[in-house]
C-alpha atoms as a PDB file:
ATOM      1  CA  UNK A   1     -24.998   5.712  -7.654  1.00  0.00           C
ATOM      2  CA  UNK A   2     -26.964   6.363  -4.834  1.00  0.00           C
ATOM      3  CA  UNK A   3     -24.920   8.559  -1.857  1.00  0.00           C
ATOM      4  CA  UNK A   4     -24.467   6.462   1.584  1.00  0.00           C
ATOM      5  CA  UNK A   5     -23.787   7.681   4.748  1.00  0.00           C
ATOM      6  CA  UNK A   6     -22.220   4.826   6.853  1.00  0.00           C
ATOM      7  CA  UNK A   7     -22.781   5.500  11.124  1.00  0.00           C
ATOM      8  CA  UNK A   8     -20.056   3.039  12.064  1.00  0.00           C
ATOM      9  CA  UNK A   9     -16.692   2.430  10.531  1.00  0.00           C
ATOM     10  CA  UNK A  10     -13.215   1.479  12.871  1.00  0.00           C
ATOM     11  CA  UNK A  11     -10.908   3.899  10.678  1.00  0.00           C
ATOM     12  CA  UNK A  12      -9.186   5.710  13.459  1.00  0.00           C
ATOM     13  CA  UNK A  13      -8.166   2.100  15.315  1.00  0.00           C
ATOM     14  CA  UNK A  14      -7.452   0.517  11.528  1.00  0.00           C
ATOM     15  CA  UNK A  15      -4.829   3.554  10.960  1.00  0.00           C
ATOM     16  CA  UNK A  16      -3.387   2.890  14.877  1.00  0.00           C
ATOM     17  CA  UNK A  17      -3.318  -1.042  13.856  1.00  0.00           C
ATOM     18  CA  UNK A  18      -1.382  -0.257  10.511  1.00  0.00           C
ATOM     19  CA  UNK A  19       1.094   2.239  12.574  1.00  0.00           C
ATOM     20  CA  UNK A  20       1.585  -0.847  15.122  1.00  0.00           C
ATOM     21  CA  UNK A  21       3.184  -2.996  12.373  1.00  0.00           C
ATOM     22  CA  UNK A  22       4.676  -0.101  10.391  1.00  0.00           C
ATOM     23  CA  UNK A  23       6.050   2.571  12.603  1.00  0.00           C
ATOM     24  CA  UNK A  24       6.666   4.559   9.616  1.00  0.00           C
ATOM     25  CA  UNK A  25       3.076   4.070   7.939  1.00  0.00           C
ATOM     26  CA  UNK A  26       1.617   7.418   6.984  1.00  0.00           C
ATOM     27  CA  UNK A  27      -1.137   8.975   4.342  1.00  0.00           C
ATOM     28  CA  UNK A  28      -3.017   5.606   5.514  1.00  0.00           C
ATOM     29  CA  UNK A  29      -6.887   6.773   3.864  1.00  0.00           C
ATOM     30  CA  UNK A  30      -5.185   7.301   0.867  1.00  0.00           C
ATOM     31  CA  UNK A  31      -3.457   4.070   0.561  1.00  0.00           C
ATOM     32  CA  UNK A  32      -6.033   1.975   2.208  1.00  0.00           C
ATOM     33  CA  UNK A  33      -9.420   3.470   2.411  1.00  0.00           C
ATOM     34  CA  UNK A  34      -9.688   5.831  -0.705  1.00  0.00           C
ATOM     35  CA  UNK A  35     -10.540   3.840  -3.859  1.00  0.00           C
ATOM     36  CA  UNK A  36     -13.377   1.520  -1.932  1.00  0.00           C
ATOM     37  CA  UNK A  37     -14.688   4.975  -0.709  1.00  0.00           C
ATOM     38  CA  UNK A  38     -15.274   6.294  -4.129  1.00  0.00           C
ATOM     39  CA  UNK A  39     -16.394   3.260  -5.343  1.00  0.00           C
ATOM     40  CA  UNK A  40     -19.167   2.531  -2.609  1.00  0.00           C
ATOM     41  CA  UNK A  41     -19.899   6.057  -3.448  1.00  0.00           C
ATOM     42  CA  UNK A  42     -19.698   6.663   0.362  1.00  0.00           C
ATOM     43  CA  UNK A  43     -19.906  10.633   1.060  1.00  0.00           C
ATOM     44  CA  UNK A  44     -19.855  10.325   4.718  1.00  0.00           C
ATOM     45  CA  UNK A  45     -19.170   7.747   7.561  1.00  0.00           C
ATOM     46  CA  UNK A  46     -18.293   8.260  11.260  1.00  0.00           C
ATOM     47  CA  UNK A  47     -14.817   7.833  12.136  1.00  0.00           C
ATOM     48  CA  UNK A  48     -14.813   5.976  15.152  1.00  0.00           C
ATOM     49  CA  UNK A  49     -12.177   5.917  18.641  1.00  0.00           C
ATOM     50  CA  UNK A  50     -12.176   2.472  19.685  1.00  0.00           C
ATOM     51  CA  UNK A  51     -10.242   0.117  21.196  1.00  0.00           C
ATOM     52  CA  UNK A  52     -10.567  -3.554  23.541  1.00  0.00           C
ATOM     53  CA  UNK A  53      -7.100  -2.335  26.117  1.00  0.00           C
ATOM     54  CA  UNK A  54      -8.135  -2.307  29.613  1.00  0.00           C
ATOM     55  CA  UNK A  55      -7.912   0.626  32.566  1.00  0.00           C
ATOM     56  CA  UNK A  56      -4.357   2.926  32.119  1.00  0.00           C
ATOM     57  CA  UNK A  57      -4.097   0.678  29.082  1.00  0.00           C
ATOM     58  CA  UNK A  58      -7.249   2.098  26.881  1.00  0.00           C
ATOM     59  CA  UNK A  59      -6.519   5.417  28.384  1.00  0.00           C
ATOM     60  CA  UNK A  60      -3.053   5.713  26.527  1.00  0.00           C
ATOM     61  CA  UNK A  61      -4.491   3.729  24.007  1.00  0.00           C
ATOM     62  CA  UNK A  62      -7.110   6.375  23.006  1.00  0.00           C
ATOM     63  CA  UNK A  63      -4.953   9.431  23.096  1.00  0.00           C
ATOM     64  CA  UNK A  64      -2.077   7.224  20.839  1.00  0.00           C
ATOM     65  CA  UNK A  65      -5.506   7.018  18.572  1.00  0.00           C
ATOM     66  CA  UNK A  66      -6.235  10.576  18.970  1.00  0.00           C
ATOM     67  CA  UNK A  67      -2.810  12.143  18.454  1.00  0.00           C
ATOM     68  CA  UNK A  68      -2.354   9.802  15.352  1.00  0.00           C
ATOM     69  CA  UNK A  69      -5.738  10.525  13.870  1.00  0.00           C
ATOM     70  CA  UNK A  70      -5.026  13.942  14.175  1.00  0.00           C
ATOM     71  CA  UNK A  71      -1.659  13.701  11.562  1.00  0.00           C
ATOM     72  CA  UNK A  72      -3.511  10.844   9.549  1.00  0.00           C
ATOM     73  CA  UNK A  73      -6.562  13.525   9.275  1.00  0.00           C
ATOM     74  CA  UNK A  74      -3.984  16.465   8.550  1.00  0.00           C
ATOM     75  CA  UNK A  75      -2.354  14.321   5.651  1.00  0.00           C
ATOM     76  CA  UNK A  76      -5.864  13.807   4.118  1.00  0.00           C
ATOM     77  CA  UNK A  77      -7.436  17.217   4.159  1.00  0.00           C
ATOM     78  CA  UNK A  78      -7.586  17.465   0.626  1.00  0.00           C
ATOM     79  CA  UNK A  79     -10.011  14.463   0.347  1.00  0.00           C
ATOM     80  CA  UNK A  80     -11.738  13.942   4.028  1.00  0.00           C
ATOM     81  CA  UNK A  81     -13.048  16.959   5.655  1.00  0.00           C
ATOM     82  CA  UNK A  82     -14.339  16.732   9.177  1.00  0.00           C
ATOM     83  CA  UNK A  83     -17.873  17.764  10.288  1.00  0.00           C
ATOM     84  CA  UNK A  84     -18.183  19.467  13.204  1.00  0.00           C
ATOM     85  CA  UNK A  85     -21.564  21.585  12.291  1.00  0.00           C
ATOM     86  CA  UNK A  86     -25.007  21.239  11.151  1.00  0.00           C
ATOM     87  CA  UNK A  87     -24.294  22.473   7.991  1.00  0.00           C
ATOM     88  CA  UNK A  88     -20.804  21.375   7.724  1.00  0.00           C
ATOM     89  CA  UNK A  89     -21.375  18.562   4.827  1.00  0.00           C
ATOM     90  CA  UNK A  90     -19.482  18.997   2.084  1.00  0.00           C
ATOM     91  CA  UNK A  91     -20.314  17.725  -1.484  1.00  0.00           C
ATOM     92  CA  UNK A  92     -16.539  17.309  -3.054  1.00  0.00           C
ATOM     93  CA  UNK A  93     -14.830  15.883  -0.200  1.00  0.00           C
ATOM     94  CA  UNK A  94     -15.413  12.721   1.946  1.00  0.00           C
ATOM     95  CA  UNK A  95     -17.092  13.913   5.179  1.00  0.00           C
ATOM     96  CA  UNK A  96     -15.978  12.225   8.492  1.00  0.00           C
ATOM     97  CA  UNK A  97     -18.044  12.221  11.610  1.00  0.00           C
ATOM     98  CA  UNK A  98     -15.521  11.625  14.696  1.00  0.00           C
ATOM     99  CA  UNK A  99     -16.805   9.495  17.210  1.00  0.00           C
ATOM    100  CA  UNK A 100     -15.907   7.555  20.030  1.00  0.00           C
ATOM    101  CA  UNK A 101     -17.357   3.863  21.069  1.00  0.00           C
ATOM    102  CA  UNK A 102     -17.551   3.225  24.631  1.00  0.00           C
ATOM    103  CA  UNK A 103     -16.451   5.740  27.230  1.00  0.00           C
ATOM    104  CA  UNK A 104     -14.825   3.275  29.838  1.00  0.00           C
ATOM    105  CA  UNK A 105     -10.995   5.785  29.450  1.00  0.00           C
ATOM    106  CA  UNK A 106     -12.742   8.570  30.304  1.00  0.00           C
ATOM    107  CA  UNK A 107     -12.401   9.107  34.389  1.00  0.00           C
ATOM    108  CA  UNK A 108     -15.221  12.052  34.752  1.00  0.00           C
ATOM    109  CA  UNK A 109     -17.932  13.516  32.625  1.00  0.00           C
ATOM    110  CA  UNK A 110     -16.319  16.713  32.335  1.00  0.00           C
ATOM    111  CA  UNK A 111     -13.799  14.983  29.637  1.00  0.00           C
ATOM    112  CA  UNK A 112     -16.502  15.112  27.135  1.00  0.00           C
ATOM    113  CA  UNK A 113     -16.041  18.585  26.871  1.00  0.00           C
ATOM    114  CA  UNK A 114     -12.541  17.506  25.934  1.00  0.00           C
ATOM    115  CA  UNK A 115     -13.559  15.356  23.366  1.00  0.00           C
ATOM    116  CA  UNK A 116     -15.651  17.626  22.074  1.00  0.00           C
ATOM    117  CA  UNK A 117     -13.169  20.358  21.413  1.00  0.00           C
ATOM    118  CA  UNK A 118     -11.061  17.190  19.560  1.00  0.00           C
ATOM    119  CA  UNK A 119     -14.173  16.853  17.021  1.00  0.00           C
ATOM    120  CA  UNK A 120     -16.296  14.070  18.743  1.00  0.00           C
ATOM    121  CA  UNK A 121     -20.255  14.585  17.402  1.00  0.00           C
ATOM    122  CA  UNK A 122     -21.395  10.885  17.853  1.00  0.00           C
ATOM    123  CA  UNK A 123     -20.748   8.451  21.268  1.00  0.00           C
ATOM    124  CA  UNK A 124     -21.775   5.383  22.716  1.00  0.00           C
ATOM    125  CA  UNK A 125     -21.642   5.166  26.253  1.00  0.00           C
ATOM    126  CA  UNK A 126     -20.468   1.443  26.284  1.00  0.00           C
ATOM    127  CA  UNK A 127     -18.480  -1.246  23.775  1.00  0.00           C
ATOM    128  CA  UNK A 128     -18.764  -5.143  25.116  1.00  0.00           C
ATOM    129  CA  UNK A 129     -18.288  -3.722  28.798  1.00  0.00           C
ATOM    130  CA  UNK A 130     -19.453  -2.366  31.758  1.00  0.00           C
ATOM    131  CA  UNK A 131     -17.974   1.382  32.816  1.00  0.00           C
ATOM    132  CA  UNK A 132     -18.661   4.092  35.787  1.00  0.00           C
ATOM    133  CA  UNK A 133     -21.274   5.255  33.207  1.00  0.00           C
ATOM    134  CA  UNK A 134     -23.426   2.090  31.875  1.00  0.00           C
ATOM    135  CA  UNK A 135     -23.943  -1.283  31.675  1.00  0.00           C
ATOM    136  CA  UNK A 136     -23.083  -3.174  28.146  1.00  0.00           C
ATOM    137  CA  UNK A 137     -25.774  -5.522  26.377  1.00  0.00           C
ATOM    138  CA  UNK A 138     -23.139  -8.140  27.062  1.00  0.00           C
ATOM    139  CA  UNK A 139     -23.318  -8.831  30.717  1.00  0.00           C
ATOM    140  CA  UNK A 140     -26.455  -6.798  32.931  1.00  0.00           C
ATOM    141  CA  UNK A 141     -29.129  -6.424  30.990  1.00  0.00           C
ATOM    142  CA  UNK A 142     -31.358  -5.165  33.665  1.00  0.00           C
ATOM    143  CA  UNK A 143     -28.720  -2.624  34.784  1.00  0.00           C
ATOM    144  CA  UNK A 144     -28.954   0.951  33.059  1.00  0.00           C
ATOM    145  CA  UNK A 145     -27.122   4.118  33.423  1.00  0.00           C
ATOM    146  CA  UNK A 146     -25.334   5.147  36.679  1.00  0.00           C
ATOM    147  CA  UNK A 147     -25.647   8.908  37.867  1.00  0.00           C
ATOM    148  CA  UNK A 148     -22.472   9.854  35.716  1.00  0.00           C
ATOM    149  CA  UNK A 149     -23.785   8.550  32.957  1.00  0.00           C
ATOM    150  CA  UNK A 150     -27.215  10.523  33.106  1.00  0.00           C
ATOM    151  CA  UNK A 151     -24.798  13.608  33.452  1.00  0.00           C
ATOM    152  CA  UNK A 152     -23.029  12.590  30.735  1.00  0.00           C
ATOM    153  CA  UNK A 153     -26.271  12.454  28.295  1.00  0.00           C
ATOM    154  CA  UNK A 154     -26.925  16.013  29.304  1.00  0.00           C
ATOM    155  CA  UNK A 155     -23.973  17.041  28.087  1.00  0.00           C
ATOM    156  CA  UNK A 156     -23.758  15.299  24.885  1.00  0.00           C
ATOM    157  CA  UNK A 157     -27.281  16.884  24.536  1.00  0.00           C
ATOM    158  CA  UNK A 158     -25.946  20.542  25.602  1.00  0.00           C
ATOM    159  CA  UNK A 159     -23.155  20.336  22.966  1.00  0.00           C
ATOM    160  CA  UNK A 160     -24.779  18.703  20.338  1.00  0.00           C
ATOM    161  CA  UNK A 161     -23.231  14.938  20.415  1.00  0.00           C
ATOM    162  CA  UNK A 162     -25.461  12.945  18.376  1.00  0.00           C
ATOM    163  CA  UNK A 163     -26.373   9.742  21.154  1.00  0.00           C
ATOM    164  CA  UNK A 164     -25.097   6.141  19.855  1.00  0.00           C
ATOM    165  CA  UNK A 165     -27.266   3.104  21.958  1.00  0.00           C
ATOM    166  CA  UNK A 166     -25.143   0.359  20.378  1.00  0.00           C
ATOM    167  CA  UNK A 167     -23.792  -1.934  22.843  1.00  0.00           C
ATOM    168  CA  UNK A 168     -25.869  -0.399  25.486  1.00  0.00           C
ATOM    169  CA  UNK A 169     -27.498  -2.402  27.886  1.00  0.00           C
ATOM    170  CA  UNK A 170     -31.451  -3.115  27.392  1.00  0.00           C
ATOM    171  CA  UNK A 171     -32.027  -0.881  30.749  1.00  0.00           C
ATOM    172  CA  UNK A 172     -29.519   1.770  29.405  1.00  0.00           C
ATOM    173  CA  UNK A 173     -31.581   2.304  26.211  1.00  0.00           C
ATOM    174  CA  UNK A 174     -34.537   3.007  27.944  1.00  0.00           C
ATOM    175  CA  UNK A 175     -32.828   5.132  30.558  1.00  0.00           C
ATOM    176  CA  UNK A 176     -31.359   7.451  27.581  1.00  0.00           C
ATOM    177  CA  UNK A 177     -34.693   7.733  25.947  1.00  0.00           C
ATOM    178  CA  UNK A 178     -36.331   9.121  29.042  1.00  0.00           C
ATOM    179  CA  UNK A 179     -33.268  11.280  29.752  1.00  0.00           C
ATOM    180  CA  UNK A 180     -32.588  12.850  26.211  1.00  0.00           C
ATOM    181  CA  UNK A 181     -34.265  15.683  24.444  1.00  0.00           C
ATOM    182  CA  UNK A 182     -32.708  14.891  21.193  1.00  0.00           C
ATOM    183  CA  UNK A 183     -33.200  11.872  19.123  1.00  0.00           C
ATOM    184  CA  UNK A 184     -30.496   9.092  19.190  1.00  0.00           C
ATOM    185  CA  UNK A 185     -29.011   6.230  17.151  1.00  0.00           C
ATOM    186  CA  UNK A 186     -28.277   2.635  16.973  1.00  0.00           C
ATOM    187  CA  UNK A 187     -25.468   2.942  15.082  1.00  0.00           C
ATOM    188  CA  UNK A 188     -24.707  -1.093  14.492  1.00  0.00           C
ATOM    189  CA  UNK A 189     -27.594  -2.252  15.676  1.00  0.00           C
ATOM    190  CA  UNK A 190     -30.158  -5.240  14.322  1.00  0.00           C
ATOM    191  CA  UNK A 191     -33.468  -6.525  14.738  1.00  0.00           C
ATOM    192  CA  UNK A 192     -33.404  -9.285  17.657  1.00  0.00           C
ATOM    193  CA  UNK A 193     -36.472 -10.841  15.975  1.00  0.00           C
ATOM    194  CA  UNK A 194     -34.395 -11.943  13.356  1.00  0.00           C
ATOM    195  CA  UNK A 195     -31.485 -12.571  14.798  1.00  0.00           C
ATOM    196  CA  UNK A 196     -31.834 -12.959  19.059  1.00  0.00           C
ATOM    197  CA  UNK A 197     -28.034 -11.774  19.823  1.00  0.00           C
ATOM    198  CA  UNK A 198     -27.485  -9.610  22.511  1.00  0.00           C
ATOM    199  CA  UNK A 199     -26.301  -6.820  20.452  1.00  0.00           C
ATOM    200  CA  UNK A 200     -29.988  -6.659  18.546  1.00  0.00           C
ATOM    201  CA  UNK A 201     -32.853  -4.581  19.564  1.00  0.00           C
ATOM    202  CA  UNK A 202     -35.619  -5.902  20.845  1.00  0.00           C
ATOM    203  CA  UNK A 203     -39.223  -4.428  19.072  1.00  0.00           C
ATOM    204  CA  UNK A 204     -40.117  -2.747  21.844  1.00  0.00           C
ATOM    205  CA  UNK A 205     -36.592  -0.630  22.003  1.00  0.00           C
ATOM    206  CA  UNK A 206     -36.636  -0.706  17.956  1.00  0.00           C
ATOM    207  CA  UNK A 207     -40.531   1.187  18.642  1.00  0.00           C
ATOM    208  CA  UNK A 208     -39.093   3.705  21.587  1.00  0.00           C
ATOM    209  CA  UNK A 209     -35.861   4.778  19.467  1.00  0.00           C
ATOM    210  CA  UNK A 210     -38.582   5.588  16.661  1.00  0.00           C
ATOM    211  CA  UNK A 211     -41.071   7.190  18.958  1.00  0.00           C
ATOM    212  CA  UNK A 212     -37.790   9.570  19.698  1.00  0.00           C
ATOM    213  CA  UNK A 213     -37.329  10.275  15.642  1.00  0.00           C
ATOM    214  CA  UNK A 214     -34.102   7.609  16.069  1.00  0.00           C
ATOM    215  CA  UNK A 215     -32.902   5.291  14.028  1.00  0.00           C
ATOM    216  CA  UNK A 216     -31.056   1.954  13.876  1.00  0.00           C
ATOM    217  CA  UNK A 217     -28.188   1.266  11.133  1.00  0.00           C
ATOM    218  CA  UNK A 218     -28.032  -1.838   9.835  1.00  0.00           C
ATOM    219  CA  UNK A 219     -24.571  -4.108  10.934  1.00  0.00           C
ATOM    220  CA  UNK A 220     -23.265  -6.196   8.275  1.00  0.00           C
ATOM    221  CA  UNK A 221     -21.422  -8.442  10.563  1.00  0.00           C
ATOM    222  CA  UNK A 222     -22.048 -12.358  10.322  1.00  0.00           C
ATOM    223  CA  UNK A 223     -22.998 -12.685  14.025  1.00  0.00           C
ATOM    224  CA  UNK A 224     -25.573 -10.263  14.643  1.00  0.00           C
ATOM    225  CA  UNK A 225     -27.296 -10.647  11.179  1.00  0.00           C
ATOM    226  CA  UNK A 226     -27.725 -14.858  10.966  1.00  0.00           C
ATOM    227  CA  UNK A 227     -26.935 -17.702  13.933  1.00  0.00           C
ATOM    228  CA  UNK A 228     -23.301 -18.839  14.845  1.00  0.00           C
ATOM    229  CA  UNK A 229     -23.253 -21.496  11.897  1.00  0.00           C
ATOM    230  CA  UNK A 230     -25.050 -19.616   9.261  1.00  0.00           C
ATOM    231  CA  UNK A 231     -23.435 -17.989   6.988  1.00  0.00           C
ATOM    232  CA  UNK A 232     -24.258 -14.306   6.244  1.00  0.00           C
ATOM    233  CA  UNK A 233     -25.979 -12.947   2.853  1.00  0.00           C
ATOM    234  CA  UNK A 234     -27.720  -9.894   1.252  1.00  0.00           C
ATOM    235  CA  UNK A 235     -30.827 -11.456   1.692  1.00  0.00           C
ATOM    236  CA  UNK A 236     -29.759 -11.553   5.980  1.00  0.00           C
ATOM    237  CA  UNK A 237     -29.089  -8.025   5.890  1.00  0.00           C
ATOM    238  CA  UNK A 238     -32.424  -7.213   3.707  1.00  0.00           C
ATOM    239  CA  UNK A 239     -34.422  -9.386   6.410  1.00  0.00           C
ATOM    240  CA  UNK A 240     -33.262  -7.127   9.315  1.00  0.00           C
ATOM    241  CA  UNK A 241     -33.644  -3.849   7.106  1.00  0.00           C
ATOM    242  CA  UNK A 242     -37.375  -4.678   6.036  1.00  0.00           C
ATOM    243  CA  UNK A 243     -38.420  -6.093   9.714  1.00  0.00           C
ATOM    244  CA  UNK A 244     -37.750  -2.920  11.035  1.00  0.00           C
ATOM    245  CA  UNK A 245     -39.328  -1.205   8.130  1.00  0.00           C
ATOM    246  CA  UNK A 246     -42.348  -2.953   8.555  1.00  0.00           C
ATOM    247  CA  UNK A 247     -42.772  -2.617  12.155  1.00  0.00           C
ATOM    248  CA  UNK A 248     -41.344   1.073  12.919  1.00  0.00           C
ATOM    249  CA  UNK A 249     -41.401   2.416   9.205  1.00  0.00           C
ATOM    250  CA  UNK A 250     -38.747   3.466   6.687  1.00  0.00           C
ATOM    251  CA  UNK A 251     -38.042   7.118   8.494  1.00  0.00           C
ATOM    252  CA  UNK A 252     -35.496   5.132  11.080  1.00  0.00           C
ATOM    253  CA  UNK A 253     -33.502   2.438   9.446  1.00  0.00           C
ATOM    254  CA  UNK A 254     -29.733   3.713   8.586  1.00  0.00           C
ATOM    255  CA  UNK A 255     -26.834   2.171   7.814  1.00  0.00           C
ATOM    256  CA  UNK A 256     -23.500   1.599  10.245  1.00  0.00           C
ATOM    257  CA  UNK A 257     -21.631  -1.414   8.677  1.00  0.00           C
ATOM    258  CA  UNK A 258     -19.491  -2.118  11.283  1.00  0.00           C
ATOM    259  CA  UNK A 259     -16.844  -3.397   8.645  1.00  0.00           C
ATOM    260  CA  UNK A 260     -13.958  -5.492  10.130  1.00  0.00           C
ATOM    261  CA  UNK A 261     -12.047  -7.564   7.565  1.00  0.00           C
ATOM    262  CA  UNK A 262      -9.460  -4.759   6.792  1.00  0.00           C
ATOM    263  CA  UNK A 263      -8.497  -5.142  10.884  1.00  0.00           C
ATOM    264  CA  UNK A 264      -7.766  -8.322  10.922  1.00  0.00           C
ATOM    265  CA  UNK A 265      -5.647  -8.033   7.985  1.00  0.00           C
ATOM    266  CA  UNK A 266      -4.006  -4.929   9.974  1.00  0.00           C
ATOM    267  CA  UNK A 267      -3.701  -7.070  12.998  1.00  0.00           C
ATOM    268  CA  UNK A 268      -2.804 -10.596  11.569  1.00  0.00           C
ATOM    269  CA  UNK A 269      -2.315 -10.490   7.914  1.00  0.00           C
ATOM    270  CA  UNK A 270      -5.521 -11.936   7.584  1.00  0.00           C
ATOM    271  CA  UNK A 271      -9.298 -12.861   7.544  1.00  0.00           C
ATOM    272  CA  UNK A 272     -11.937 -15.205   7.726  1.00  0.00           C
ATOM    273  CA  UNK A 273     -14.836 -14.827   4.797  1.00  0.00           C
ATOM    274  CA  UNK A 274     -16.789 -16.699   7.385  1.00  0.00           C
ATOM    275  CA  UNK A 275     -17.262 -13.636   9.087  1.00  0.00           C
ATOM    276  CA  UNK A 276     -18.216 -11.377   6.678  1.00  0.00           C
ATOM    277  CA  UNK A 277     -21.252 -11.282   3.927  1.00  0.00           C
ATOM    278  CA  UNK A 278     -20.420 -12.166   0.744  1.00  0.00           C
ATOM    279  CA  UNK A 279     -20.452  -8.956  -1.703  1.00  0.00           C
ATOM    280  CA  UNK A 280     -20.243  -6.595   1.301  1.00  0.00           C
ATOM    281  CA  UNK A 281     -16.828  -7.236   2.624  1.00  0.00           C
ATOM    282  CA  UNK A 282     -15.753  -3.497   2.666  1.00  0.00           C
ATOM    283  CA  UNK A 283     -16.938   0.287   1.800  1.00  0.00           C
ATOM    284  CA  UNK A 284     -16.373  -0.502  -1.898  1.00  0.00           C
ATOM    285  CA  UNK A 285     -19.056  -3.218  -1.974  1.00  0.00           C
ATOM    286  CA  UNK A 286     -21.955  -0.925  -0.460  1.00  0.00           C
ATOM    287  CA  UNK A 287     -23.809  -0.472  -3.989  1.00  0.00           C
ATOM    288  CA  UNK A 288     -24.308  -4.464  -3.841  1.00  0.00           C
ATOM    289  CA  UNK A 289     -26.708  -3.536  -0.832  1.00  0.00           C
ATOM    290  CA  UNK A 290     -28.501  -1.021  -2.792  1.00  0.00           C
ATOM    291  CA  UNK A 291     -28.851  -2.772  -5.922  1.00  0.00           C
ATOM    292  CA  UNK A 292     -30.359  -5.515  -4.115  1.00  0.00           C
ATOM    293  CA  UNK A 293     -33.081  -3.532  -2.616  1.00  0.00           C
ATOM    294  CA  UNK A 294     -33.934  -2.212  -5.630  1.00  0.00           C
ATOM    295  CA  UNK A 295     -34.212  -6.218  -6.342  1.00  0.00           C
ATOM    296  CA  UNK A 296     -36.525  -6.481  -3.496  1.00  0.00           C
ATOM    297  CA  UNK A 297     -38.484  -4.142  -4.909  1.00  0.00           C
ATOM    298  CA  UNK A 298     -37.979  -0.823  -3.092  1.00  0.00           C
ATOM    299  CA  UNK A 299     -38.333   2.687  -4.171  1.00  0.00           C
ATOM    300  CA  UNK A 300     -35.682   5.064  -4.920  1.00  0.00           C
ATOM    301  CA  UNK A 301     -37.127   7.105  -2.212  1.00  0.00           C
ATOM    302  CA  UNK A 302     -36.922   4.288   0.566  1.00  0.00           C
ATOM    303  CA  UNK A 303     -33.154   3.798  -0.556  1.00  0.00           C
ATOM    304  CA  UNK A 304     -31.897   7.339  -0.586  1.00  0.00           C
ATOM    305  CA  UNK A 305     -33.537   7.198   3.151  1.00  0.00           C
ATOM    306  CA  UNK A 306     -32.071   4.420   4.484  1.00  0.00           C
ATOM    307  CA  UNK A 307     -28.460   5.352   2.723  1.00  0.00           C
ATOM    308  CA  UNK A 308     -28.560   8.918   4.090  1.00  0.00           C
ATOM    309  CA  UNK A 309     -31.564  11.066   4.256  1.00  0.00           C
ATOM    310  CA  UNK A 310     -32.374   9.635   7.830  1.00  0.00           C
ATOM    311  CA  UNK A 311     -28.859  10.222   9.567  1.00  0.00           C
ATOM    312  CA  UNK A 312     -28.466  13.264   7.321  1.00  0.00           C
ATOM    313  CA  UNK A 313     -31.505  14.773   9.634  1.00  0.00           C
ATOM    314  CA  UNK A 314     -30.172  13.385  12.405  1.00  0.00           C
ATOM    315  CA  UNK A 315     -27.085  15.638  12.340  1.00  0.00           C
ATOM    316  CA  UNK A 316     -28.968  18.377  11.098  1.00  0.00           C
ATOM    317  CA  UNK A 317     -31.335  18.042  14.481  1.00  0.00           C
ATOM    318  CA  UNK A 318     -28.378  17.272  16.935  1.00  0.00           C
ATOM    319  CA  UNK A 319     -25.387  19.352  16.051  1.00  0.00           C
ATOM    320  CA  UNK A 320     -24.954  22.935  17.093  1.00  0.00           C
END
């Protein structure tokens, strides 16, 4: 099976949403996450800090997250080992790459450093809102990064924090391009020529992430990859992979699922297949992907790039 490396998974707010219903839910990779893991043959995926609460709210809500990881990540050692290095990937474990989506709890830029001694390597600036450091793609498109926020990318450059434009605003993209000297990602990201939602790229932002060795991972959400009443397929996700191929080239397409069905089921017992695309629900269906490119007629070479070798040089360029 060919080895994937997945830039956006919710696993710290899925084991925080399992621990809301259960206060005595523990060991909650192993139970929940383990099995579809090993089957997707997925051998490393960014554990991300997320969450929708709003001003003292998210603040609490993160360190809850944090503090909880921490034991969840503790009780797992033995099969999840967390990269904090360059050359920290391991081959018999399941790497983790700790991130954080949106910085709107943080009060200063000087709390990166904080998160940084935690085990954050990967961060978007924004989620779905506006903060004291950017605007989102959501609401003011024209509006980019506010002085904090061009502080803040020097510092995720100076400690090696891989730079995560999903969500950003248009402006913001740009503005991080000029400011970085490191490459960055679109973790969940699509191509808006496909699919014209505000969370997609745009070619000419697909074409300046490149330009900066970037990449963008492919989101298999229903929304971003087809129109509100469409419902979403392999062949979707293989349109948005091979646009970007064909316009920016195979070195910067990744993969950053953005997998939500096992939340809902956390948060209300259940889901809507709507939502998702059929045969890539979860980590366990991620071969389904790779079988149908092969389908579609592309190399072994092209797939182990787009299911690892790109982000894998990522890290290897950003982290200390």
């Amino acid at each position: 099976m060919t080895k994937i490396y997945d830039m956006h998974a919710d696993i710290l707010y899925h084991f925080l949403a399992i621990k809301d219903r259960d206060e005595h839910a523990s060991d909650l990779f192993r139970k929940y996450h383990l099995d579809n893991f090993k089957k997707g043959n997925v051998a490393l995926s960014v554990f991300t800090l997320w969450n929708d609460k709003e001003g003292r709210d998210c603040r609490q809500r993160l360190f809850d997250m944090m503090d909880f990881a921490k034991v969840e990540l503790e009780l797992a050692k033995d099969i999840v080992h967390v990269v904090k290095g360059k050359d920290d990937i391991v081959d018999d474990k399941i790497n983790a790459l700790i991130g954080v989506e949106g910085l709107r709890a943080l009060y200063n830029t000087k709390e990166m450093y904080d998160l940084y001694d935690y085990g954050v390597r990967i961060a978007s600036l924004t989620w779905n809102d506006d903060n004291r450091f950017a605007h989102s793609c959501m609401h003011a498109n024209i509006v980019g990064l506010s002085e904090a926020g061009e502080k803040m990318i020097k510092i995720m450059n100076e400690l090696g924090i891989i730079i995560d434009v999903s969500h950003l605003s248009r402006q913001g993209v740009f503005d991080i391009l000029e400011i970085s000297k490191d490459p960055v990602v679109a973790s969940h990201s699509n191509a808006w020529a496909v699919q014209p939602h505000l969370r997609n790229l745009q070619d000419d932002a697909i074409k300046a992430i490149a330009a900066k060795g970037g990449l963008i991972g492919l989101n298999a959400m229903q929304f971003v990859l087809t129109g509100p009443l469409d419902k979403a397929t392999l062949e979707d996700c293989f349109k948005h992979i091979d646009y970007i191929k064909n316009l920016v080239g195979i070195d910067h397409i990744g993969l950053g699922f953005d997998f939500c069905g096992y939340l809902d089921i956390a948060e209300t017992g259940k889901y809507d297949p709507f939502d998702y695309v059929d045969d890539l629900f979860n980590q366990g269906d991620v071969q389904n992907l790779v079988n149908y490119l092969e389908l579609k007629g592309y190399t072994q070479e092209e797939i182990d790039k787009i299911c690892y070798k790109n982000f894998e040089r990522i890290i290897k360029q950003v982290l200390k």
